[in-house]
N, C-alpha and C. Protein backbone atom coordinates (compact mmCIF):
# COMPACT_ATOMS: atom_id res chain seq x y z
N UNK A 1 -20.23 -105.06 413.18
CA UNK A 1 -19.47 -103.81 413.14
C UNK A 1 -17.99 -104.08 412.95
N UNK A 2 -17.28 -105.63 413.09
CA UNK A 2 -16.26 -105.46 413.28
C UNK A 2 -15.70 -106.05 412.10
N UNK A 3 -16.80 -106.81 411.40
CA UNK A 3 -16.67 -107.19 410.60
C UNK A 3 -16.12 -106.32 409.04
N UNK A 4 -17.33 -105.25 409.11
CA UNK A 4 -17.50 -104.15 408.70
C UNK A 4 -15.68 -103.54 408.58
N UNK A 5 -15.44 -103.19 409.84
CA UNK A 5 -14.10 -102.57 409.78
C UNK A 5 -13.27 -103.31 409.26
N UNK A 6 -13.34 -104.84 409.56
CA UNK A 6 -12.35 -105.56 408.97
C UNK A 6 -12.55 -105.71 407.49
N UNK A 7 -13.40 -105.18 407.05
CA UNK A 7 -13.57 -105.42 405.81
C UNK A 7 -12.88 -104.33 405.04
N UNK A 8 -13.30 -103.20 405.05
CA UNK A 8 -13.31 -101.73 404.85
C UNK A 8 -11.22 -101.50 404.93
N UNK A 9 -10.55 -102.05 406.50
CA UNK A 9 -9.35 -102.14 406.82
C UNK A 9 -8.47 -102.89 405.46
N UNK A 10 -9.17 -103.92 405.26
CA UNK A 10 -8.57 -105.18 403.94
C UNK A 10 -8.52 -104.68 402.58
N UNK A 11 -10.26 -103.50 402.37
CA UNK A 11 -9.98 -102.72 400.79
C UNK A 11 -8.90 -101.68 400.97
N UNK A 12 -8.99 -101.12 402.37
CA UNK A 12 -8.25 -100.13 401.99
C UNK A 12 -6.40 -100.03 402.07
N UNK A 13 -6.26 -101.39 402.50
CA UNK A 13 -4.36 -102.06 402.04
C UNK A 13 -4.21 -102.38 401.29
N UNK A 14 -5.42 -102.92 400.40
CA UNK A 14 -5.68 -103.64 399.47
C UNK A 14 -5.25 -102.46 398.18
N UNK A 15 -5.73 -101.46 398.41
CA UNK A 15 -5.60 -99.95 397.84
C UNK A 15 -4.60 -99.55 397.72
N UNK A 16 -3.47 -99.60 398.64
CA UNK A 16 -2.47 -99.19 399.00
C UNK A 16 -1.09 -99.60 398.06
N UNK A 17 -1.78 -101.14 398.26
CA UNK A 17 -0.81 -102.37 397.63
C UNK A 17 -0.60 -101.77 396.46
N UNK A 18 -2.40 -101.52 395.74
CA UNK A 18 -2.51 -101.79 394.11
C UNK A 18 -1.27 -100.70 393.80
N UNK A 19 -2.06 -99.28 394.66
CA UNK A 19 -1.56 -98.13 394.14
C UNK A 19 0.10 -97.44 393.76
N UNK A 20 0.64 -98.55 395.23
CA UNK A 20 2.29 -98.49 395.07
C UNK A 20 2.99 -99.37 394.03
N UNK A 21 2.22 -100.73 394.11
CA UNK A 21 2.91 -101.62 393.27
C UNK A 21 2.53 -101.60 391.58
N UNK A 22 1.21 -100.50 391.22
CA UNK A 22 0.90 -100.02 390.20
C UNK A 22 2.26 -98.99 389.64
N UNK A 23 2.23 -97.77 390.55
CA UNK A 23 2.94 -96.41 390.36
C UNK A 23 4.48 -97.23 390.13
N UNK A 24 5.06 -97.77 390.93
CA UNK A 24 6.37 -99.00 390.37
C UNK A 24 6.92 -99.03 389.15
N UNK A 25 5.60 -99.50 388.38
CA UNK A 25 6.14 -100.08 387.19
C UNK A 25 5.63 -98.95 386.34
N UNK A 26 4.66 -98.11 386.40
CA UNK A 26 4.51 -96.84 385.47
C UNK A 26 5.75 -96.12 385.82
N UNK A 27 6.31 -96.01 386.65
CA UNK A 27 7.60 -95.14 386.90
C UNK A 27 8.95 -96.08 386.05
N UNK A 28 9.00 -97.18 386.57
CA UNK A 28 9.87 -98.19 385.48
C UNK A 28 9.89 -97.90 384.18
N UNK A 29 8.32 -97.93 383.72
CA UNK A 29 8.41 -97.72 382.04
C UNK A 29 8.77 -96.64 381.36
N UNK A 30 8.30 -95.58 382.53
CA UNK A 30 8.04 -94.06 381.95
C UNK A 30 10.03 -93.72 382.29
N UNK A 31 10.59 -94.50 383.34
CA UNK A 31 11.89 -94.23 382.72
C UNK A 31 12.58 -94.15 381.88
N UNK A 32 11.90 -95.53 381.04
CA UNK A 32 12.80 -96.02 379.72
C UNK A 32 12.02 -95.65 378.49
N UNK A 33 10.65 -95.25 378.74
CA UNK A 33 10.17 -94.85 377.62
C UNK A 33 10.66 -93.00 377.46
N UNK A 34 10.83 -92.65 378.35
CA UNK A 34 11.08 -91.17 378.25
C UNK A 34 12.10 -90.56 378.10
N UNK A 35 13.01 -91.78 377.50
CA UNK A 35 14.28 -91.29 376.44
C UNK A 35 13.89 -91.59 375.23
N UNK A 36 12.67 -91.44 374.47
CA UNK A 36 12.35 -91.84 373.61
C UNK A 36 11.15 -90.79 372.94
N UNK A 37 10.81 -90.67 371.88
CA UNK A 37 9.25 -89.66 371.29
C UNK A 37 8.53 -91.12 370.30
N UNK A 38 8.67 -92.04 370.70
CA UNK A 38 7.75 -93.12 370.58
C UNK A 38 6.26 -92.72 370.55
N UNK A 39 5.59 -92.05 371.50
CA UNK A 39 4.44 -91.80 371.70
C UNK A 39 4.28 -90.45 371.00
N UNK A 40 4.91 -89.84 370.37
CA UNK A 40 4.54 -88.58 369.77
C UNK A 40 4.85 -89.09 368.06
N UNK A 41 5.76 -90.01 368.20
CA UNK A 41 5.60 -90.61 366.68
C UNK A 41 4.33 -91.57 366.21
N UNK A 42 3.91 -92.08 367.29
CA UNK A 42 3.19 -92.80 367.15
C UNK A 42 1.38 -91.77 367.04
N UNK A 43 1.48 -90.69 367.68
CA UNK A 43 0.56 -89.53 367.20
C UNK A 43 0.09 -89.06 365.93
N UNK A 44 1.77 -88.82 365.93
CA UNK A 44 1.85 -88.02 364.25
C UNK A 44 1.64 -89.17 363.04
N UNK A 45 1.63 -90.67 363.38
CA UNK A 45 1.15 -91.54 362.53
C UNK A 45 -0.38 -91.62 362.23
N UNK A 46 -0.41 -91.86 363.61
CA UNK A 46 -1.82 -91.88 363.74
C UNK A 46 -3.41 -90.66 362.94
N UNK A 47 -2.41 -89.52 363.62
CA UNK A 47 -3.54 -88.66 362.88
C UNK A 47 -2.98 -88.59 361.34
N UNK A 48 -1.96 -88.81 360.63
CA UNK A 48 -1.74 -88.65 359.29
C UNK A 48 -2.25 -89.79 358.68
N UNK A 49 -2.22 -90.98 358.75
CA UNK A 49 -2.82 -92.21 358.40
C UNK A 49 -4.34 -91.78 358.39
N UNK A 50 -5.00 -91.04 359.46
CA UNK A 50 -6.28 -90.81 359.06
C UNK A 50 -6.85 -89.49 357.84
N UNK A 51 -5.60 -88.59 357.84
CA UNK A 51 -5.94 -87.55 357.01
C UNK A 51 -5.78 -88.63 355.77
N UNK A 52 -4.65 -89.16 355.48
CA UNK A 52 -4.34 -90.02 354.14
C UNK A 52 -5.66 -90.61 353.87
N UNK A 53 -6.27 -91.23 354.80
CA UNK A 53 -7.06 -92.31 354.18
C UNK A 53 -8.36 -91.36 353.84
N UNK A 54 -8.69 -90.20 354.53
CA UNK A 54 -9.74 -89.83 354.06
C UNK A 54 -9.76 -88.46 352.93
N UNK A 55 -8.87 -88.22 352.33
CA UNK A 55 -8.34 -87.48 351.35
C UNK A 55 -8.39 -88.58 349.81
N UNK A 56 -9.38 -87.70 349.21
CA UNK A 56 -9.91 -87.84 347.99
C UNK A 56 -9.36 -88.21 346.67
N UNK A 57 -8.06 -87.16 346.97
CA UNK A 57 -7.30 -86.86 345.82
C UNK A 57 -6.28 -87.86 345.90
N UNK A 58 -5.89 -88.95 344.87
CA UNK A 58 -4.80 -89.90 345.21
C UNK A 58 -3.51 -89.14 344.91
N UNK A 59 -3.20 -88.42 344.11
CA UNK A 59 -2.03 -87.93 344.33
C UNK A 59 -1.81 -87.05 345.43
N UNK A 60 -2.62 -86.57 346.40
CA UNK A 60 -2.75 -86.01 347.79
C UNK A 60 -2.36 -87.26 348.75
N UNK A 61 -3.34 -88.02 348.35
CA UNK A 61 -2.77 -89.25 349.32
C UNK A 61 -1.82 -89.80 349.15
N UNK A 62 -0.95 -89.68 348.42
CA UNK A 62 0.31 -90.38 347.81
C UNK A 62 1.09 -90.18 348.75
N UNK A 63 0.99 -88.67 348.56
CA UNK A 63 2.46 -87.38 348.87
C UNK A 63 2.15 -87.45 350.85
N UNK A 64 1.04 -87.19 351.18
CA UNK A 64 1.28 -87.70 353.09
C UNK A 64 1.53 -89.22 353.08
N UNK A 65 1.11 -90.55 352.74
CA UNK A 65 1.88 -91.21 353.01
C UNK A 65 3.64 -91.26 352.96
N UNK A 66 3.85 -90.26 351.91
CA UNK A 66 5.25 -90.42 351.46
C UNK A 66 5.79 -90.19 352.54
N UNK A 67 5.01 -88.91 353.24
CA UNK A 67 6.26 -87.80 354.10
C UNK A 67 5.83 -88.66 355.35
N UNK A 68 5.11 -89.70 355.90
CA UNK A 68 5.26 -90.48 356.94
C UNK A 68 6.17 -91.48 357.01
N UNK A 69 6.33 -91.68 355.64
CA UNK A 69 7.84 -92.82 355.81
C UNK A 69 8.53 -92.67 356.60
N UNK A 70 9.53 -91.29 356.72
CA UNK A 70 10.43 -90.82 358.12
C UNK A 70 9.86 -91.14 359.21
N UNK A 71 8.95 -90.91 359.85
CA UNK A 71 8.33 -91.02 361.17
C UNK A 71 7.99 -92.70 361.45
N UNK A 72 7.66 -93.84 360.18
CA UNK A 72 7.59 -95.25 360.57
C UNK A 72 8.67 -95.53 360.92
N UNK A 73 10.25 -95.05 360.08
CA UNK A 73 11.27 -95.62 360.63
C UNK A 73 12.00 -95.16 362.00
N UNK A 74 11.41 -94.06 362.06
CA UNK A 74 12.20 -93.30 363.33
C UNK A 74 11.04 -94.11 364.17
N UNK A 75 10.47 -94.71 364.37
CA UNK A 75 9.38 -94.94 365.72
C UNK A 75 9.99 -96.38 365.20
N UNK A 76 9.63 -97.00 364.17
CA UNK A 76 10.55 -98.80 364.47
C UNK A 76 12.19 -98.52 364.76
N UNK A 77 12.82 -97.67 364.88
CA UNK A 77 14.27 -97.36 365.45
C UNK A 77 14.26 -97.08 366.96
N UNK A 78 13.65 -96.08 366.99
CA UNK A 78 13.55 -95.63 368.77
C UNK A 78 12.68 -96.64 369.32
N UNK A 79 11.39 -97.63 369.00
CA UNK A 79 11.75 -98.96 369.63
C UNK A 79 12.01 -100.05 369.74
N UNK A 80 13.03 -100.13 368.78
CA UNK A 80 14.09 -101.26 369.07
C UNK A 80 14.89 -100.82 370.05
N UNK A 81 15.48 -99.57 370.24
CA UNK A 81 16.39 -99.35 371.29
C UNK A 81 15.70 -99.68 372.29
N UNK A 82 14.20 -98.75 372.48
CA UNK A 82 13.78 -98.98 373.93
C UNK A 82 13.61 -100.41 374.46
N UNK A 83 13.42 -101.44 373.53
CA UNK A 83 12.89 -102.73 374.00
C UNK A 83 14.49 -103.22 374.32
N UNK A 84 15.89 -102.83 374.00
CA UNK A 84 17.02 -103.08 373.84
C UNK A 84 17.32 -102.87 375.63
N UNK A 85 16.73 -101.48 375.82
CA UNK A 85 17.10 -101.00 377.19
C UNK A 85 16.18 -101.27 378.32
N UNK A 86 15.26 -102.19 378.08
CA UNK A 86 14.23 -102.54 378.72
C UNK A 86 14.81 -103.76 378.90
N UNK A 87 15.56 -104.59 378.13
CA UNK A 87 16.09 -105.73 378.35
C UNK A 87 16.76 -106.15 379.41
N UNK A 88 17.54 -104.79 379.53
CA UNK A 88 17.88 -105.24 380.96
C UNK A 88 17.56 -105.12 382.58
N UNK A 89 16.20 -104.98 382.47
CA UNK A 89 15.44 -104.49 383.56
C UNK A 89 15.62 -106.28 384.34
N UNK A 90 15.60 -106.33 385.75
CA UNK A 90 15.72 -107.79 386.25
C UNK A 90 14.30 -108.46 386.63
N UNK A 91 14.53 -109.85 386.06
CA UNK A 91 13.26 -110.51 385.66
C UNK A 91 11.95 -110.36 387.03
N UNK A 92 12.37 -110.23 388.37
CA UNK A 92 11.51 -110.08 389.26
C UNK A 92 10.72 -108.96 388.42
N UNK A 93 11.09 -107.75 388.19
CA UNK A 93 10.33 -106.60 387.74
C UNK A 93 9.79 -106.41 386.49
N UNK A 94 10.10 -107.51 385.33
CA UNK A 94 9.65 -107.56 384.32
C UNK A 94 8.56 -108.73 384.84
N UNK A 95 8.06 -109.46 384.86
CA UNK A 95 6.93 -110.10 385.35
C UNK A 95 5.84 -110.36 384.74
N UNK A 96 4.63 -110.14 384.45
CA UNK A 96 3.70 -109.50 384.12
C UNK A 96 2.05 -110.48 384.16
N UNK A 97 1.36 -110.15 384.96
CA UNK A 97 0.46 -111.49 385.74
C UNK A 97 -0.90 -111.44 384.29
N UNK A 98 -1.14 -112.67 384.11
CA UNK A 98 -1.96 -112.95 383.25
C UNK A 98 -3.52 -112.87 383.57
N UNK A 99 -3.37 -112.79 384.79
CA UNK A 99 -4.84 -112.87 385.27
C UNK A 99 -5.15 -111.69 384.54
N UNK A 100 -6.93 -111.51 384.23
CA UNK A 100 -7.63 -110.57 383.69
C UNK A 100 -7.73 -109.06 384.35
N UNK A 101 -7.67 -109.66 385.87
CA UNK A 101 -7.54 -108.14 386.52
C UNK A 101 -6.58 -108.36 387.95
N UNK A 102 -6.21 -106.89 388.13
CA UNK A 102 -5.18 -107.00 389.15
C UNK A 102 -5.37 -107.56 390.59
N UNK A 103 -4.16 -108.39 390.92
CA UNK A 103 -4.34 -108.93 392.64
C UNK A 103 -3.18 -108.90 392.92
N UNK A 104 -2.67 -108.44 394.11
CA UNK A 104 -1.83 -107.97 395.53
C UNK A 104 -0.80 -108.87 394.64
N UNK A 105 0.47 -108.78 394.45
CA UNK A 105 1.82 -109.49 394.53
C UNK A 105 1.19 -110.55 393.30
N UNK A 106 0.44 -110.72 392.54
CA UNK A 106 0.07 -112.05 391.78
C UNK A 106 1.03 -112.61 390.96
N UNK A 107 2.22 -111.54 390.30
CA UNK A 107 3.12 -111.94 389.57
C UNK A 107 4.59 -112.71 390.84
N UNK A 108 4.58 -112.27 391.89
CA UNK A 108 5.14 -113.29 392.91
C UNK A 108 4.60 -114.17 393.37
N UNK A 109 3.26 -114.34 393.21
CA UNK A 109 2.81 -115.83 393.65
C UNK A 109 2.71 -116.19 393.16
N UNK A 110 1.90 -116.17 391.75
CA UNK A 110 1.58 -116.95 391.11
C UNK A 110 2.33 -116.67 389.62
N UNK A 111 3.83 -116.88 389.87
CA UNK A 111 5.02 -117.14 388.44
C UNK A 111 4.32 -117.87 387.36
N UNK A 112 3.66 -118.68 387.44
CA UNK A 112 3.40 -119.49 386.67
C UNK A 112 2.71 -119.03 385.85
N UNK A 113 1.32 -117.90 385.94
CA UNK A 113 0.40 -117.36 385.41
C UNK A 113 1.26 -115.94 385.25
N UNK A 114 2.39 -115.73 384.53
CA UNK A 114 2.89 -114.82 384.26
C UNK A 114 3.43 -114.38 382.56
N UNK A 115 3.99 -113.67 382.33
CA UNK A 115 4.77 -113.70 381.11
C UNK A 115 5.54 -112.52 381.56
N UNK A 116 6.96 -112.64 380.84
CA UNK A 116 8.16 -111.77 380.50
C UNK A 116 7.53 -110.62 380.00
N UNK A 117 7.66 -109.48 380.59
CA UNK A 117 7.59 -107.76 379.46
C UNK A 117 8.65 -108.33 378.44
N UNK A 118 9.89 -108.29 379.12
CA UNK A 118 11.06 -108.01 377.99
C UNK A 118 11.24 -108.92 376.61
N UNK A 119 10.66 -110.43 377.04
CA UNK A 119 10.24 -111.12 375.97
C UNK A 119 8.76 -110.31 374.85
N UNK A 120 8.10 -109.53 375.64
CA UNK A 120 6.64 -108.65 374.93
C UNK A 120 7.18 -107.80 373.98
N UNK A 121 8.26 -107.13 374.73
CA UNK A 121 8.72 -105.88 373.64
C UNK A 121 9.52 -106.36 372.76
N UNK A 122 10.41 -107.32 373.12
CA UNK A 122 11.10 -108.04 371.38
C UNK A 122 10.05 -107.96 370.61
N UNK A 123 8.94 -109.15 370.90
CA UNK A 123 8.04 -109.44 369.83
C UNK A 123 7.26 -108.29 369.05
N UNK A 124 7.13 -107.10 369.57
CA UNK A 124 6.74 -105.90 369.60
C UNK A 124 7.99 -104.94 368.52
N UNK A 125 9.25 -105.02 369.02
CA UNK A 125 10.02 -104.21 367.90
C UNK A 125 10.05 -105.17 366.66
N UNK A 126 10.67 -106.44 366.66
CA UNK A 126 10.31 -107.25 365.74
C UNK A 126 9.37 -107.12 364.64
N UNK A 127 7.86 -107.24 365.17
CA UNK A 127 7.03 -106.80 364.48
C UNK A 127 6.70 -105.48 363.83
N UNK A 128 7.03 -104.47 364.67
CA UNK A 128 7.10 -102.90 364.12
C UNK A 128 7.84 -102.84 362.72
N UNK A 129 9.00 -103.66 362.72
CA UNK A 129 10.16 -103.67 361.93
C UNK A 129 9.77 -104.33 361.18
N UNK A 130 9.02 -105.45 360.99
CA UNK A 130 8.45 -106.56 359.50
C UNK A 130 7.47 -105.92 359.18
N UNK A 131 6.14 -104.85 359.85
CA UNK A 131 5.25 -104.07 359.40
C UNK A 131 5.44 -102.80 357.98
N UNK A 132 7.01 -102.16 359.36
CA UNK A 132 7.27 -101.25 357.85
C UNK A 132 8.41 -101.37 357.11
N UNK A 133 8.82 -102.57 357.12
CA UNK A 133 9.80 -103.10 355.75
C UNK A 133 8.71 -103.75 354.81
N UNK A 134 7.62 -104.20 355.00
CA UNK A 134 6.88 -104.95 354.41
C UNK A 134 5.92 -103.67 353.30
N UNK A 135 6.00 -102.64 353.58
CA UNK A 135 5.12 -101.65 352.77
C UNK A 135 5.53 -101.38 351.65
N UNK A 136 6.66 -101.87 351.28
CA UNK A 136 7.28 -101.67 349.66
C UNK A 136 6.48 -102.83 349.05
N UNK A 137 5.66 -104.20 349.73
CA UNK A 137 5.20 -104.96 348.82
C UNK A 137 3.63 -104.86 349.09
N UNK A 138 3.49 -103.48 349.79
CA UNK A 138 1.64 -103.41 350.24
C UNK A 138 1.62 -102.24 350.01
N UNK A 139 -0.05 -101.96 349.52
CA UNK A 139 -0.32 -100.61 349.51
C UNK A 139 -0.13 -99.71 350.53
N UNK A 140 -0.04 -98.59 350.43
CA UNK A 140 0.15 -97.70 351.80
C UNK A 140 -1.04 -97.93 352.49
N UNK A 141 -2.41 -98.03 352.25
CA UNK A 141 -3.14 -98.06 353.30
C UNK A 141 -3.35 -99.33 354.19
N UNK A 142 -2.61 -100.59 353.32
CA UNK A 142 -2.45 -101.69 354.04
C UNK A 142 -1.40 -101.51 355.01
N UNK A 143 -0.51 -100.82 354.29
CA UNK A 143 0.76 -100.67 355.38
C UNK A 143 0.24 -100.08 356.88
N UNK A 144 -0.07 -98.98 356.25
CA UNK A 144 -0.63 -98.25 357.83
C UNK A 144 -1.59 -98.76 358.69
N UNK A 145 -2.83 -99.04 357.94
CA UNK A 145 -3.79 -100.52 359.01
C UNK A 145 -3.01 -101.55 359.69
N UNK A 146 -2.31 -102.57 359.30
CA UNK A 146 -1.18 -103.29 359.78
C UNK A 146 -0.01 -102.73 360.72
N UNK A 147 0.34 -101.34 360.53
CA UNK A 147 1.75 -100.63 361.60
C UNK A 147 0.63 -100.25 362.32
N UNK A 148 -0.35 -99.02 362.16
CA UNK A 148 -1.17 -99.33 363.52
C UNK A 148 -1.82 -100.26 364.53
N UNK A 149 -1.91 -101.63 363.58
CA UNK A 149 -2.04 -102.54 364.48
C UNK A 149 -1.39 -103.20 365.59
N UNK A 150 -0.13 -103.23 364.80
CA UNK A 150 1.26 -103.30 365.21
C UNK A 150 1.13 -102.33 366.73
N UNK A 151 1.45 -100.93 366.72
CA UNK A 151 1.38 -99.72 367.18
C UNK A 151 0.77 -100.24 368.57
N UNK A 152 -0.45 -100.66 368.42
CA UNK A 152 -1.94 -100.81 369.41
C UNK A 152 -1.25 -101.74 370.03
N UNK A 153 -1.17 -103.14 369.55
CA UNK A 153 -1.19 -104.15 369.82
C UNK A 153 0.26 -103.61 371.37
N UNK A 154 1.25 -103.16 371.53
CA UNK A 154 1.97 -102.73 371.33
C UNK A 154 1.64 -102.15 372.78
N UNK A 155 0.85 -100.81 372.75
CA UNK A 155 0.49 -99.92 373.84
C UNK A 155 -0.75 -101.03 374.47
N UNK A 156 -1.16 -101.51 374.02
CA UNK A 156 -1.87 -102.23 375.26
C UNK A 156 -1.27 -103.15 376.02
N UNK A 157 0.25 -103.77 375.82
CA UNK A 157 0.77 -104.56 376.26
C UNK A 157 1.69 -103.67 377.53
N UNK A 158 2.02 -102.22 376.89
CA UNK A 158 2.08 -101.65 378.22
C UNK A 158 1.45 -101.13 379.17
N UNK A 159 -0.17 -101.20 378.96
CA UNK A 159 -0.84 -100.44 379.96
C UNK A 159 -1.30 -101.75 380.66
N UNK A 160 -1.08 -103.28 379.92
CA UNK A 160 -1.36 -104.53 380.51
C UNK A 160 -0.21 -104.13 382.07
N UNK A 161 1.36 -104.11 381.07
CA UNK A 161 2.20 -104.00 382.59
C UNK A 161 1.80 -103.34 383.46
N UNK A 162 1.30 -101.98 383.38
CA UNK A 162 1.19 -101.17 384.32
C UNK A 162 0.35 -101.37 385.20
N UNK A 163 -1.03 -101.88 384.53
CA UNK A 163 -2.57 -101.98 385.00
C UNK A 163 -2.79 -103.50 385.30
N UNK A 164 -3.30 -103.91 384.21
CA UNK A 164 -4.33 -105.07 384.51
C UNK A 164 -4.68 -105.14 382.70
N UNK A 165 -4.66 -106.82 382.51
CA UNK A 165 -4.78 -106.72 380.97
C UNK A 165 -6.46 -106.28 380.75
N UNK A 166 -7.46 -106.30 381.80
CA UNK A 166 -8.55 -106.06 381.69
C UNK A 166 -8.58 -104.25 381.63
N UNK A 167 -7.96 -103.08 382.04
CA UNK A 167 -7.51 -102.07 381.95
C UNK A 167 -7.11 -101.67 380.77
N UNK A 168 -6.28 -102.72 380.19
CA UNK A 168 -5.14 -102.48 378.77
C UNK A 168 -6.68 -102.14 377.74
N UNK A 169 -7.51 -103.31 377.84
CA UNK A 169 -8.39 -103.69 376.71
C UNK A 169 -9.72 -102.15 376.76
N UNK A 170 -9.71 -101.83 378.13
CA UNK A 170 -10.51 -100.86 378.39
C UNK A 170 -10.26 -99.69 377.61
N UNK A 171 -9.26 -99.42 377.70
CA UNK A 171 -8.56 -98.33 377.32
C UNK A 171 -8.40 -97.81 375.56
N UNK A 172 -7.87 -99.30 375.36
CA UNK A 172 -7.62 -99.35 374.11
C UNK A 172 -9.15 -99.07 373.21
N UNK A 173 -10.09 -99.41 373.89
CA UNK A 173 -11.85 -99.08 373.22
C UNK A 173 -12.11 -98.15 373.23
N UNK A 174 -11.41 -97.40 374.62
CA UNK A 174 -11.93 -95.84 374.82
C UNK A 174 -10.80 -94.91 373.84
N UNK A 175 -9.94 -95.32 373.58
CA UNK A 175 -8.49 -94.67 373.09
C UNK A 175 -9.45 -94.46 371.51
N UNK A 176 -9.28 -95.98 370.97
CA UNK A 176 -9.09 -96.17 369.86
C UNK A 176 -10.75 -96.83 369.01
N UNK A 177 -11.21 -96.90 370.42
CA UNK A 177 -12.51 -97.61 369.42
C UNK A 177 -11.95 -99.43 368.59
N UNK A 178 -11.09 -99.58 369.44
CA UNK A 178 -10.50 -101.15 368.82
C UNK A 178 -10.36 -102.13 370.09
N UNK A 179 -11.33 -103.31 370.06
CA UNK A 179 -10.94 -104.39 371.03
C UNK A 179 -9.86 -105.15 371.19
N UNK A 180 -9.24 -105.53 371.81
CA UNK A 180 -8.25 -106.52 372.18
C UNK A 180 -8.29 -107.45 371.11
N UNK A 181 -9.18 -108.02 371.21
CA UNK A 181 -9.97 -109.55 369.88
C UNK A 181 -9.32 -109.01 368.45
N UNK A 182 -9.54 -107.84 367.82
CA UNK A 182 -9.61 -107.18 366.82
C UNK A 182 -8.52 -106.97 366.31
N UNK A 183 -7.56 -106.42 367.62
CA UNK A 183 -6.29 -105.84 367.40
C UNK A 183 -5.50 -107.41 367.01
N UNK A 184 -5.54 -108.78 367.88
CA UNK A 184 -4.69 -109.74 367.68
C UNK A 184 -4.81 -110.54 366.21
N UNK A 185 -6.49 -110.02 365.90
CA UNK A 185 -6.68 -110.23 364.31
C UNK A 185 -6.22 -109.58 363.28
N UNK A 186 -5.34 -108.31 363.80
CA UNK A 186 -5.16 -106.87 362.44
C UNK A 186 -4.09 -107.29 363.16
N UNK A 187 -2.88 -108.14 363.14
CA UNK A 187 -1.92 -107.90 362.88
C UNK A 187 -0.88 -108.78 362.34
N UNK A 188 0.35 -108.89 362.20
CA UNK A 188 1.24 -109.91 361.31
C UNK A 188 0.47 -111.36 361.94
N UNK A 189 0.53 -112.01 361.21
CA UNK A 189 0.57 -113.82 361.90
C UNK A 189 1.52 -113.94 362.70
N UNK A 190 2.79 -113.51 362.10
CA UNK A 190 3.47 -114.04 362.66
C UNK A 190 3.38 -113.53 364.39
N UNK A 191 3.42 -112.13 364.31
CA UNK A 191 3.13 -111.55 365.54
C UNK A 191 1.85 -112.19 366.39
N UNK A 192 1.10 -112.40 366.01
CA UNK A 192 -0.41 -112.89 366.96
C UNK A 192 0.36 -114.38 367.22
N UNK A 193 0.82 -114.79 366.46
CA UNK A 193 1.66 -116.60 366.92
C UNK A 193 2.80 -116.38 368.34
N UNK A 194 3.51 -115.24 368.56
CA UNK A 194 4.38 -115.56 368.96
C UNK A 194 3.42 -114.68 370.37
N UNK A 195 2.83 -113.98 369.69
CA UNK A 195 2.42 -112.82 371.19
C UNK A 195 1.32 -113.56 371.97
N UNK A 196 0.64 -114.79 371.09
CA UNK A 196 0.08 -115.55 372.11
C UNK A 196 0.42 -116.52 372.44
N UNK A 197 1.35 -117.05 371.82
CA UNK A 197 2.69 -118.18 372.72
C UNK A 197 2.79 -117.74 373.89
N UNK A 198 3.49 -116.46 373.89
CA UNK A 198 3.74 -115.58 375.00
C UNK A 198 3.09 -115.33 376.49
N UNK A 199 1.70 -114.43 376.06
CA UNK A 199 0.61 -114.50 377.02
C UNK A 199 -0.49 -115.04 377.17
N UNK A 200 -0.38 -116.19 376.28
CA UNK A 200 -1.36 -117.24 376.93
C UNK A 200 -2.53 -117.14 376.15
N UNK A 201 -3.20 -116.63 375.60
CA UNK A 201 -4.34 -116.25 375.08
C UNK A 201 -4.39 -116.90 373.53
């Protein structure tokens, strides 16, 4: 019986831990992301890239890729800033634990099994920015397969911070119908070289 309690006592601090030291860093991000329409540009890509691609008529498809041009550069502009202003967040709180799923303080104990956010989101605007400068020498539908990859690759690295990279990958299947595996294959080389320098994988 006492065992029992002691057990039950351990999930439920254990709970406590996740839930405060979770809410932390969603409040961190959602600071710096919420000077930003990143996620509503990244919408309006999303569902237009799919009308484009499944529209018949190529001069139909021409003319919505055209009018998404504005919205690739305004979303590779607004995050470069954000990764700019994320930069200076202090390294205790940028952190980010490699383990597959979340444990109590892991990015303070175990530094070693960690990686930098703020080093994530360079590699992240960086890449946004070689995705859609690169579409003047790719078709538009390459362009957009590649910036959404970009895009993904991108939001799972923040729901990694927030959550658990085992969470990030969850999500991203249920979101998008795209695995983790998939996403590090659909995107620049150069990006999958540096983003798994980075986190280990």
């Amino acid at each position: 019986m006492e065992l029992l309690f002691l057990a039950t006592l351990l999930a439920f601090l254990a709970w406590m831990v996740k839930t405060g030291e979770q809410g932390r860093r969603i409040a961190l991000l959602g600071s710096h992301l919420g000077k930003y329409q990143i996620e509503k540009h990244m919408e309006t890509l999303t569902q237009g890239y799919l009308r484009a691609l499944g529209e018949q008529d190529p001069q139909r498809r021409e003319q919505i890729f055209d009018l998404l041009q504005g919205t690739e550069r305004a979303v590779c502009s607004q995050f470069e800033r954000f990764a700019a202003d994320f930069a200076k967040v202090g390294d205790a709180d940028a952190r980010v634990s490699r383990l597959p799923v979340y444990l109590p303080f892991a990015a303070r104990l175990f530094p070693a099994a960690t990686f930098d956010m703020r080093d994530a989101l360079a590699i992240h605007a960086r890449a946004i920015r070689r995705a859609v400068e690169a579409g003047s020498n790719a078709s538009p539908s390459a362009k957009a397969y590649t910036l959404s990859a970009e895009l993904f690759l991108m939001q799972h690295t923040c729901h990694w911070f927030c959550r658990s990279k085992t969470v990030a990958s969850a999500r991203m299947m249920a979101r998008h119908k795209t695995s983790y595996a998939l996403l590090l294959d659909s995107v620049l080389p150069g990006t999958r070289k540096a983003y798994q320098a980075l986190t280990g994988n």
